[in-house]
PDB file of N, CA and C in Angstrom:
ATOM      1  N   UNK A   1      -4.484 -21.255  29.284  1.00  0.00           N
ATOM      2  CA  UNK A   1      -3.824 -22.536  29.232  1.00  0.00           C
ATOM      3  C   UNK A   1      -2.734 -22.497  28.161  1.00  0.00           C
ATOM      4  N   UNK A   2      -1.654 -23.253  28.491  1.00  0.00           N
ATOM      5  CA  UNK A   2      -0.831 -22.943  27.701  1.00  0.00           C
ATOM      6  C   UNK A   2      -0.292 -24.516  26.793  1.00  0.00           C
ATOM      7  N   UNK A   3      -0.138 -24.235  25.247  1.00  0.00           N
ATOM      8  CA  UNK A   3      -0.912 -25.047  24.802  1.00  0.00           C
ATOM      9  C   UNK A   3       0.520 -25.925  24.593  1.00  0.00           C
ATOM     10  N   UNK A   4       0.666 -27.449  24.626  1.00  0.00           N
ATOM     11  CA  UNK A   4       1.374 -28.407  24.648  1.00  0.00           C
ATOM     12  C   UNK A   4       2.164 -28.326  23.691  1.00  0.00           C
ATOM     13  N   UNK A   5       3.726 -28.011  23.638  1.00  0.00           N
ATOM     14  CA  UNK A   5       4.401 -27.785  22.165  1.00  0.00           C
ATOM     15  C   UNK A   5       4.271 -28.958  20.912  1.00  0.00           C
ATOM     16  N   UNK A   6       3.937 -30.596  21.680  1.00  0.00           N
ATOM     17  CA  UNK A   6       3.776 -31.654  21.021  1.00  0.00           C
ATOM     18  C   UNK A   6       2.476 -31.525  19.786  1.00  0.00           C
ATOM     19  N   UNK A   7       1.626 -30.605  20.463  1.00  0.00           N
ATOM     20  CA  UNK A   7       0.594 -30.489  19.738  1.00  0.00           C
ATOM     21  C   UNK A   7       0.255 -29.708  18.647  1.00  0.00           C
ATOM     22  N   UNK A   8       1.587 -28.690  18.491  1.00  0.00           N
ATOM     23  CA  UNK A   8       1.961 -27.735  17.507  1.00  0.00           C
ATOM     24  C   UNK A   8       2.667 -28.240  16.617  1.00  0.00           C
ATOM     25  N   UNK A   9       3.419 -29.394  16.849  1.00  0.00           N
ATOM     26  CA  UNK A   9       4.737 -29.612  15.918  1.00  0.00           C
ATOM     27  C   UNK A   9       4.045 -29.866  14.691  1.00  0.00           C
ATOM     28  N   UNK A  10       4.970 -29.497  13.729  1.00  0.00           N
ATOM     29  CA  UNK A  10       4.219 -30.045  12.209  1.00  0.00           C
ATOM     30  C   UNK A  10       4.904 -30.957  11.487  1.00  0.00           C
ATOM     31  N   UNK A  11       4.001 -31.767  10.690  1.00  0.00           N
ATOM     32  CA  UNK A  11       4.470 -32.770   9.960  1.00  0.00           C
ATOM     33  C   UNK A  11       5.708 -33.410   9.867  1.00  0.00           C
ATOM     34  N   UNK A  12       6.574 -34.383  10.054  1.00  0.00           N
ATOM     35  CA  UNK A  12       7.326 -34.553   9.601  1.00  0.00           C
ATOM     36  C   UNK A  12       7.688 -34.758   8.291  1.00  0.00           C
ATOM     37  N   UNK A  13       8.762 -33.725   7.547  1.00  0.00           N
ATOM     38  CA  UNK A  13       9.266 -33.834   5.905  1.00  0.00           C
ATOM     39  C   UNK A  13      10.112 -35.047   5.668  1.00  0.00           C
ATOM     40  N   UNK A  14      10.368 -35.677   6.982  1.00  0.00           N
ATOM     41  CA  UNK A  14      10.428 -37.058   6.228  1.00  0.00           C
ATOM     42  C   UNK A  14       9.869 -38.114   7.051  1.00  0.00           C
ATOM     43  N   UNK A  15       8.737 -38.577   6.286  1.00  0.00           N
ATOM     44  CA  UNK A  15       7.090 -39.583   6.406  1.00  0.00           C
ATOM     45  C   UNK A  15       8.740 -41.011   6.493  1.00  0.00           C
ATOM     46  N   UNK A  16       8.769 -41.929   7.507  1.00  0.00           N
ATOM     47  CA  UNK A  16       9.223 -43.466   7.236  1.00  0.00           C
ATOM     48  C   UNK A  16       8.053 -44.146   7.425  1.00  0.00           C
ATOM     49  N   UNK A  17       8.769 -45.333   6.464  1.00  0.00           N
ATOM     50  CA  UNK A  17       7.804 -46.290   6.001  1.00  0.00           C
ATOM     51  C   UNK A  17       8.862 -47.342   5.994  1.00  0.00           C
ATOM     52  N   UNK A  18       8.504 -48.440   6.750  1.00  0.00           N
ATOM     53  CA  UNK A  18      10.078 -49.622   6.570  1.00  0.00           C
ATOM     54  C   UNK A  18       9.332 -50.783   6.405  1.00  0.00           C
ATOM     55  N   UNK A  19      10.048 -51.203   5.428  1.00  0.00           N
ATOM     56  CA  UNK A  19       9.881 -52.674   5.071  1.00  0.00           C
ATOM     57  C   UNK A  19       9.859 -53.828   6.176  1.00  0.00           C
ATOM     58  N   UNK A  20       9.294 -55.022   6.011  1.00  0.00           N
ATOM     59  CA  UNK A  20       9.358 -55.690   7.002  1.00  0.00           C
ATOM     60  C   UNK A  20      10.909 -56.507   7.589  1.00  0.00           C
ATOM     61  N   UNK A  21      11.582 -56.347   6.935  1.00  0.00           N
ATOM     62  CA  UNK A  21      13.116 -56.498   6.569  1.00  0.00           C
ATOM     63  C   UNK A  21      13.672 -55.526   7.677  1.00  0.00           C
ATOM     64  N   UNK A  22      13.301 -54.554   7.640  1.00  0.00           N
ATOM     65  CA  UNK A  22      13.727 -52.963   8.093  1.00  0.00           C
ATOM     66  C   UNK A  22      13.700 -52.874   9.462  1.00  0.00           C
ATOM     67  N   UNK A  23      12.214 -53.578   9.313  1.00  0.00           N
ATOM     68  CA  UNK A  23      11.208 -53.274  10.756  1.00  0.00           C
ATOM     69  C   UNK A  23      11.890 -54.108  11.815  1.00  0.00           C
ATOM     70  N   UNK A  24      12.364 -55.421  11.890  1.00  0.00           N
ATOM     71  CA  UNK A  24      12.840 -56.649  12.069  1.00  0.00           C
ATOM     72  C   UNK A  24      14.532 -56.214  12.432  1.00  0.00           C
ATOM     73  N   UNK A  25      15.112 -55.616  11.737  1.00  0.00           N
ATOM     74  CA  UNK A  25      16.478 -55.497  12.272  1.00  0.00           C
ATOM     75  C   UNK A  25      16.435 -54.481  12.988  1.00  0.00           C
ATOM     76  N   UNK A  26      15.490 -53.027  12.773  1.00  0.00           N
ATOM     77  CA  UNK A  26      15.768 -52.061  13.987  1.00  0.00           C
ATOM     78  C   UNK A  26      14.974 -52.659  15.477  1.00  0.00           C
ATOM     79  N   UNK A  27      14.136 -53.198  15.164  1.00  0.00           N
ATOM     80  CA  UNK A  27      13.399 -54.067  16.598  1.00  0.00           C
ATOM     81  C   UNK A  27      14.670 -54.963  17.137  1.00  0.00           C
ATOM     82  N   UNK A  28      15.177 -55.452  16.618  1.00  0.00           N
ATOM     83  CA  UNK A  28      16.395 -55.861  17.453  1.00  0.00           C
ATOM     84  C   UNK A  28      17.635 -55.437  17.838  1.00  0.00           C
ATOM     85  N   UNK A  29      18.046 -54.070  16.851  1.00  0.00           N
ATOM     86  CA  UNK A  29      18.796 -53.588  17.657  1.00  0.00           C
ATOM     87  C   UNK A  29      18.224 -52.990  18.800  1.00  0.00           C
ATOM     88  N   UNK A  30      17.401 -52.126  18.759  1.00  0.00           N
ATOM     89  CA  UNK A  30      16.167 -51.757  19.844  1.00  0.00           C
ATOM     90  C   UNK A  30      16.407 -52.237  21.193  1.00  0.00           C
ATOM     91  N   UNK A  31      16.411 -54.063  20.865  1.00  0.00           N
ATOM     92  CA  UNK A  31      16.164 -54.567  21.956  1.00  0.00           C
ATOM     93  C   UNK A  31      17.182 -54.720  22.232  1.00  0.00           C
ATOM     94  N   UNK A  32      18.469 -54.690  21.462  1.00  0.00           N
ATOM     95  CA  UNK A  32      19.970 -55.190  22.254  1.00  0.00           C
ATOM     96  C   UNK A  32      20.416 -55.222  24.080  1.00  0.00           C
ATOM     97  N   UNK A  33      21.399 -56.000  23.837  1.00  0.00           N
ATOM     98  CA  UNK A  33      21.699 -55.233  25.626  1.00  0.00           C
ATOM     99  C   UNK A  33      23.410 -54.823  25.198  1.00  0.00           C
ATOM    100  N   UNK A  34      24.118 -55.470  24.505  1.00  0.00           N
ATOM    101  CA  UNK A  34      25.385 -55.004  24.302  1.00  0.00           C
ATOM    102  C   UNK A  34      25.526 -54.483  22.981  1.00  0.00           C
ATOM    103  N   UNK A  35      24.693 -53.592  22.371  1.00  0.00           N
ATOM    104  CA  UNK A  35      25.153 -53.102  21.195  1.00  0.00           C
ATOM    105  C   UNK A  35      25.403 -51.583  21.682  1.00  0.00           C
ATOM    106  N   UNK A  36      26.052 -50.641  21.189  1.00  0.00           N
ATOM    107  CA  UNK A  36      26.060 -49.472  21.155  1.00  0.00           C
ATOM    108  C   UNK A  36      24.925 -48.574  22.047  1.00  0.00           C
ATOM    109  N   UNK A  37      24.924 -48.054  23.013  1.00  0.00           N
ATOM    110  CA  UNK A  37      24.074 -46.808  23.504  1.00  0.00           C
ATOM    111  C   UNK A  37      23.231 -46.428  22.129  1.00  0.00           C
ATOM    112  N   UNK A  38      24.058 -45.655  21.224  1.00  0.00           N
ATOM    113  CA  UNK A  38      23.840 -44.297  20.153  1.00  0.00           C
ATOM    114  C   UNK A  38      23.112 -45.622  19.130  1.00  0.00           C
ATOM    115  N   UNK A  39      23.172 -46.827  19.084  1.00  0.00           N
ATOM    116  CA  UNK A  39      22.860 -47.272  18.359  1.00  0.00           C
ATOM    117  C   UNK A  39      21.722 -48.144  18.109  1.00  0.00           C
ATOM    118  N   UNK A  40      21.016 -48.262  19.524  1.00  0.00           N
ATOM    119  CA  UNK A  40      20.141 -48.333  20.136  1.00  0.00           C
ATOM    120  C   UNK A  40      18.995 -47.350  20.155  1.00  0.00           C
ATOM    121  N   UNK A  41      19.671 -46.114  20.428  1.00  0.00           N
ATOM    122  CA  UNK A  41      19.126 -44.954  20.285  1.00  0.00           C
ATOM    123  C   UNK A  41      18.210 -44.143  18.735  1.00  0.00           C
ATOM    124  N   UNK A  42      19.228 -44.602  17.871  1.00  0.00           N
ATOM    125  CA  UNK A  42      18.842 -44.679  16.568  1.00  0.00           C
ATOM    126  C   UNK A  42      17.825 -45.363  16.099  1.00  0.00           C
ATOM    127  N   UNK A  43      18.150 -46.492  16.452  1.00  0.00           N
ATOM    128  CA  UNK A  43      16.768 -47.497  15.951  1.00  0.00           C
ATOM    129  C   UNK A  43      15.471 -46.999  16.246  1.00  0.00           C
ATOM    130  N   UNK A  44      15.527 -46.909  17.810  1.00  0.00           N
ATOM    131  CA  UNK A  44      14.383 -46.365  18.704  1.00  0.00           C
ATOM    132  C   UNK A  44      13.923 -45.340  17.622  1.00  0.00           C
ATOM    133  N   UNK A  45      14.648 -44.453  17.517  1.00  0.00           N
ATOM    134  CA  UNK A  45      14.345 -42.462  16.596  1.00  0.00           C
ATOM    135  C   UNK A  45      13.529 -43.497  15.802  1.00  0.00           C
ATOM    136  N   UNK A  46      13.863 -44.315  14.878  1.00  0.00           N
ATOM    137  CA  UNK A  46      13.381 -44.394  13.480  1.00  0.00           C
ATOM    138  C   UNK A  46      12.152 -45.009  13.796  1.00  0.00           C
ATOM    139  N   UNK A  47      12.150 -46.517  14.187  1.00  0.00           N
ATOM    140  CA  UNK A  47      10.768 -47.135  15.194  1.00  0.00           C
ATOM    141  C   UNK A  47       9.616 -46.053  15.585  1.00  0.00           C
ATOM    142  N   UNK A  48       9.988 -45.215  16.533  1.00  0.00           N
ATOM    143  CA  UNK A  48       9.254 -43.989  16.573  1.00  0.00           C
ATOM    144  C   UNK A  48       8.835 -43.489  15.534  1.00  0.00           C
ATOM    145  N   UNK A  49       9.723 -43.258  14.728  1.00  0.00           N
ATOM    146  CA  UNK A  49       9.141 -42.265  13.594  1.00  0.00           C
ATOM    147  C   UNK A  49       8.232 -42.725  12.681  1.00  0.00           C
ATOM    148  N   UNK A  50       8.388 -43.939  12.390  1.00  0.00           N
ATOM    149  CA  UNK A  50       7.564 -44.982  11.737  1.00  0.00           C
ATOM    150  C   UNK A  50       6.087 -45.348  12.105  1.00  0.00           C
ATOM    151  N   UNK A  51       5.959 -45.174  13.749  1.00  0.00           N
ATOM    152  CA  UNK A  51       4.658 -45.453  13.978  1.00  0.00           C
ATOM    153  C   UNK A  51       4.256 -43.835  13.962  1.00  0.00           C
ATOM    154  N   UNK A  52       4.792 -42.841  13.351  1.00  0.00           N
ATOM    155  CA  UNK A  52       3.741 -41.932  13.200  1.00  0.00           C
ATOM    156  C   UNK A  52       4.282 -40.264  14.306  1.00  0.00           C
ATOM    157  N   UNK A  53       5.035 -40.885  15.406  1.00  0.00           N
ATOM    158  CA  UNK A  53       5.105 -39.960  16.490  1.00  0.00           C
ATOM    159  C   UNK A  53       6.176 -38.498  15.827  1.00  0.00           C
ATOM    160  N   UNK A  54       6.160 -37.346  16.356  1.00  0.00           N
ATOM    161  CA  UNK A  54       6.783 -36.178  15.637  1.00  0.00           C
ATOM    162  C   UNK A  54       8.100 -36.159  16.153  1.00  0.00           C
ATOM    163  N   UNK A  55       8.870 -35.512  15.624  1.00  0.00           N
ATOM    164  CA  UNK A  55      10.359 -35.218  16.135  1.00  0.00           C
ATOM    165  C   UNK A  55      10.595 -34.742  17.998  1.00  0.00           C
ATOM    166  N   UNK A  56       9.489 -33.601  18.081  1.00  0.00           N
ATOM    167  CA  UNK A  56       9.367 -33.380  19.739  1.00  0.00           C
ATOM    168  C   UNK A  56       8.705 -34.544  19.870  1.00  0.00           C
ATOM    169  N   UNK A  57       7.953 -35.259  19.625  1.00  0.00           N
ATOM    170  CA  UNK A  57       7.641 -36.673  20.862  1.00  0.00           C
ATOM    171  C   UNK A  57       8.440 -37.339  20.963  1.00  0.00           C
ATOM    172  N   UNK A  58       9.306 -37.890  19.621  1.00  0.00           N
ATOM    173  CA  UNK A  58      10.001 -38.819  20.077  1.00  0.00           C
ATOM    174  C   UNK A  58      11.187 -38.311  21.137  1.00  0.00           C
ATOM    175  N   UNK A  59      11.692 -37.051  21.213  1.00  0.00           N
ATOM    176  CA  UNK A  59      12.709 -36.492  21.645  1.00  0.00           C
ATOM    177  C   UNK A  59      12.689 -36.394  22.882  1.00  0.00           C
ATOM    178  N   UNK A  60      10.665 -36.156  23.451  1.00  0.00           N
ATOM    179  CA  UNK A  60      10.803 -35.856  24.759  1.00  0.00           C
ATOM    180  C   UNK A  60      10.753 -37.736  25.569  1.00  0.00           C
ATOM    181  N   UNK A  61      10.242 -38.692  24.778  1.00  0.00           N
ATOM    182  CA  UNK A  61      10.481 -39.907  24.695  1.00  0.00           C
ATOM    183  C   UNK A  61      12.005 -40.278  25.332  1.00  0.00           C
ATOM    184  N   UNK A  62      12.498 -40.269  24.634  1.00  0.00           N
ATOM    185  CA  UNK A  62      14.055 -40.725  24.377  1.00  0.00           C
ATOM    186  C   UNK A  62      15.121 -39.779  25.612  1.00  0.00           C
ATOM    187  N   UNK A  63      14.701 -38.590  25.592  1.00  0.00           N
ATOM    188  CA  UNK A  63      15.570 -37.687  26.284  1.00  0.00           C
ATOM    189  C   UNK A  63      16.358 -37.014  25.430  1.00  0.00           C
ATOM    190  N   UNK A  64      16.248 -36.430  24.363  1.00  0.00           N
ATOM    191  CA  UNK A  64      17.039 -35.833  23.228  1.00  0.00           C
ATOM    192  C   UNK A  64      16.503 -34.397  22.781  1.00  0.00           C
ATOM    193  N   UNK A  65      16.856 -34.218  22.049  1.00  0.00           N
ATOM    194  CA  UNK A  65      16.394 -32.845  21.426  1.00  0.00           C
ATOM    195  C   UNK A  65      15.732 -33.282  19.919  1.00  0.00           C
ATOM    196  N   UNK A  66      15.003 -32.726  19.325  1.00  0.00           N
ATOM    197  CA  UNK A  66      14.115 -32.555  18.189  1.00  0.00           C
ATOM    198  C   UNK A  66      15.140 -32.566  17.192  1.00  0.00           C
ATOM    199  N   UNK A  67      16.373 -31.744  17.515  1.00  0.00           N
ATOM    200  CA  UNK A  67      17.393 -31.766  16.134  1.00  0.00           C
ATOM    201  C   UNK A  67      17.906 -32.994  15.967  1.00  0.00           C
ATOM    202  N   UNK A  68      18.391 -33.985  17.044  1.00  0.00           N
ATOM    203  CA  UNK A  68      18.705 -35.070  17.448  1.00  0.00           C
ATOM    204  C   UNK A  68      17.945 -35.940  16.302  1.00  0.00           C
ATOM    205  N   UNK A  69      17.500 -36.257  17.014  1.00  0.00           N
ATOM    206  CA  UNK A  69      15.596 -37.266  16.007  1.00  0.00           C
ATOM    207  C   UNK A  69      15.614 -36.543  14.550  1.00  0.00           C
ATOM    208  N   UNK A  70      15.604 -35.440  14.576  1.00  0.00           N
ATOM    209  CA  UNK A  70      15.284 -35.523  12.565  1.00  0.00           C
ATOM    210  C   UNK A  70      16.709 -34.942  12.168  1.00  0.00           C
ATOM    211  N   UNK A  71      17.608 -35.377  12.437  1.00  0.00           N
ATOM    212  CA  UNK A  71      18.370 -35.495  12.053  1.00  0.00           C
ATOM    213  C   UNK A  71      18.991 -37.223  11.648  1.00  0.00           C
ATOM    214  N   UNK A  72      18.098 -38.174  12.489  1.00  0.00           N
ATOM    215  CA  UNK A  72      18.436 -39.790  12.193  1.00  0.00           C
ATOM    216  C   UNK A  72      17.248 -39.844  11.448  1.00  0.00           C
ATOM    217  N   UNK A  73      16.372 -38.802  11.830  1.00  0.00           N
ATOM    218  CA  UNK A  73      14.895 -39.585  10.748  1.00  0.00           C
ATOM    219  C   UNK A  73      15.878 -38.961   9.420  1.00  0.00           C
ATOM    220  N   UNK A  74      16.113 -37.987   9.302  1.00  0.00           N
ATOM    221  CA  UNK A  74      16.280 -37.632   7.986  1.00  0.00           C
ATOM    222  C   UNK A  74      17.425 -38.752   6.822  1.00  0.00           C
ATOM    223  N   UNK A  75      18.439 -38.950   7.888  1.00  0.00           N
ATOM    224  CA  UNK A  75      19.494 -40.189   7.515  1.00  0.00           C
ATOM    225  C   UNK A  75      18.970 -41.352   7.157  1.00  0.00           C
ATOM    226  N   UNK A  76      17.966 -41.795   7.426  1.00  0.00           N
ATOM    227  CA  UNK A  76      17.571 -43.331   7.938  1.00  0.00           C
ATOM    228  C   UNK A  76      16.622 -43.074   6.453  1.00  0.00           C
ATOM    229  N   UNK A  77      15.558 -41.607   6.064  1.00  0.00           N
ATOM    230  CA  UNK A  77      15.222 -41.469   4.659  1.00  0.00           C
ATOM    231  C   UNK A  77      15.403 -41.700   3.616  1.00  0.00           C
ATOM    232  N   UNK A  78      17.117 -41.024   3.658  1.00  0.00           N
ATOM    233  CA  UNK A  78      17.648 -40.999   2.744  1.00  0.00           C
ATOM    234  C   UNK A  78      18.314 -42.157   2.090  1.00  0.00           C
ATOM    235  N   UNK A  79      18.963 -42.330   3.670  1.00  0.00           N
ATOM    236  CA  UNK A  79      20.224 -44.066   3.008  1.00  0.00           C
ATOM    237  C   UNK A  79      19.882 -45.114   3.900  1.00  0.00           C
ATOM    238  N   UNK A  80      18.499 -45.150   4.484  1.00  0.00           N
ATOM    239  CA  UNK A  80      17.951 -46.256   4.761  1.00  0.00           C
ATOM    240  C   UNK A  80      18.834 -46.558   6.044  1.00  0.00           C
ATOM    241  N   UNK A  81      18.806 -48.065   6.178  1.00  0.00           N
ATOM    242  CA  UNK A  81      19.909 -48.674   7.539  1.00  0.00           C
ATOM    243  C   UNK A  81      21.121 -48.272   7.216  1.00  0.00           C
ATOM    244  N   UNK A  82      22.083 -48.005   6.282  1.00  0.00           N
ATOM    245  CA  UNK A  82      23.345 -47.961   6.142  1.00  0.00           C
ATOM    246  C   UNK A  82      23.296 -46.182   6.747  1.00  0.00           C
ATOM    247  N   UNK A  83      22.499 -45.625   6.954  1.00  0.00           N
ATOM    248  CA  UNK A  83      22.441 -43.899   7.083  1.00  0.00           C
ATOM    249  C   UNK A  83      22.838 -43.899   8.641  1.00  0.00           C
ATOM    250  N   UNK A  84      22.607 -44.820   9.298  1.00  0.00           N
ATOM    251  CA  UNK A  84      22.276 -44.932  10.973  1.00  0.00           C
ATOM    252  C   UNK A  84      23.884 -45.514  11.667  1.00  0.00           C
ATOM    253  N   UNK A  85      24.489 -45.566  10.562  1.00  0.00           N
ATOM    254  CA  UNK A  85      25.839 -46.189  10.727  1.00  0.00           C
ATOM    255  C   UNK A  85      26.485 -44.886  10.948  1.00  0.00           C
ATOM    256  N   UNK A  86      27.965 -44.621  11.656  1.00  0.00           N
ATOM    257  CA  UNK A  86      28.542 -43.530  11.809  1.00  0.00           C
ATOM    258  C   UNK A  86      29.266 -43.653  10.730  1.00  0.00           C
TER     259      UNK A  86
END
């Protein structure tokens, strides 16, 4: 049997944790209907990342690649909501 790559992935090096402030504005961009594709997309990465899921889940989630996703988790770490901005 060949074993599920989701189930290999390791830890994410960057753990989010969002304030309820945080939580509240990416849930609505999330839900937008006329905001940005990519920006939509972002929120989602971080939302995901927050409840716990790895860079390959959220990726195979979303339709993206793993570099994709921790590359916004890693932004969204560092400089918070202003990181998710282009």
């Amino acid at each position: 049997m060949v074993p599920n790559p989701c189930d290999m992935a390791r830890p994410a090096r960057h753990a989010i944790e969002l304030s309820g402030e945080e939580r509240s504005e990416l849930e609505r961009i999330a839900r937008a209907e006329k905001r940005p594709w990519r920006e939509v997309q972002r929120a989602r990465i971080v939302l995901y990342a927050a409840g716990g899921m790895t860079d390959v889940e959220i990726a195979a989630r979303l339709d993206t690649s793993a570099g994709i996703v921790g590359r916004w988790r890693r932004r969204f770490f560092e400089e918070r909501l202003q990181g998710l901005r282009d």
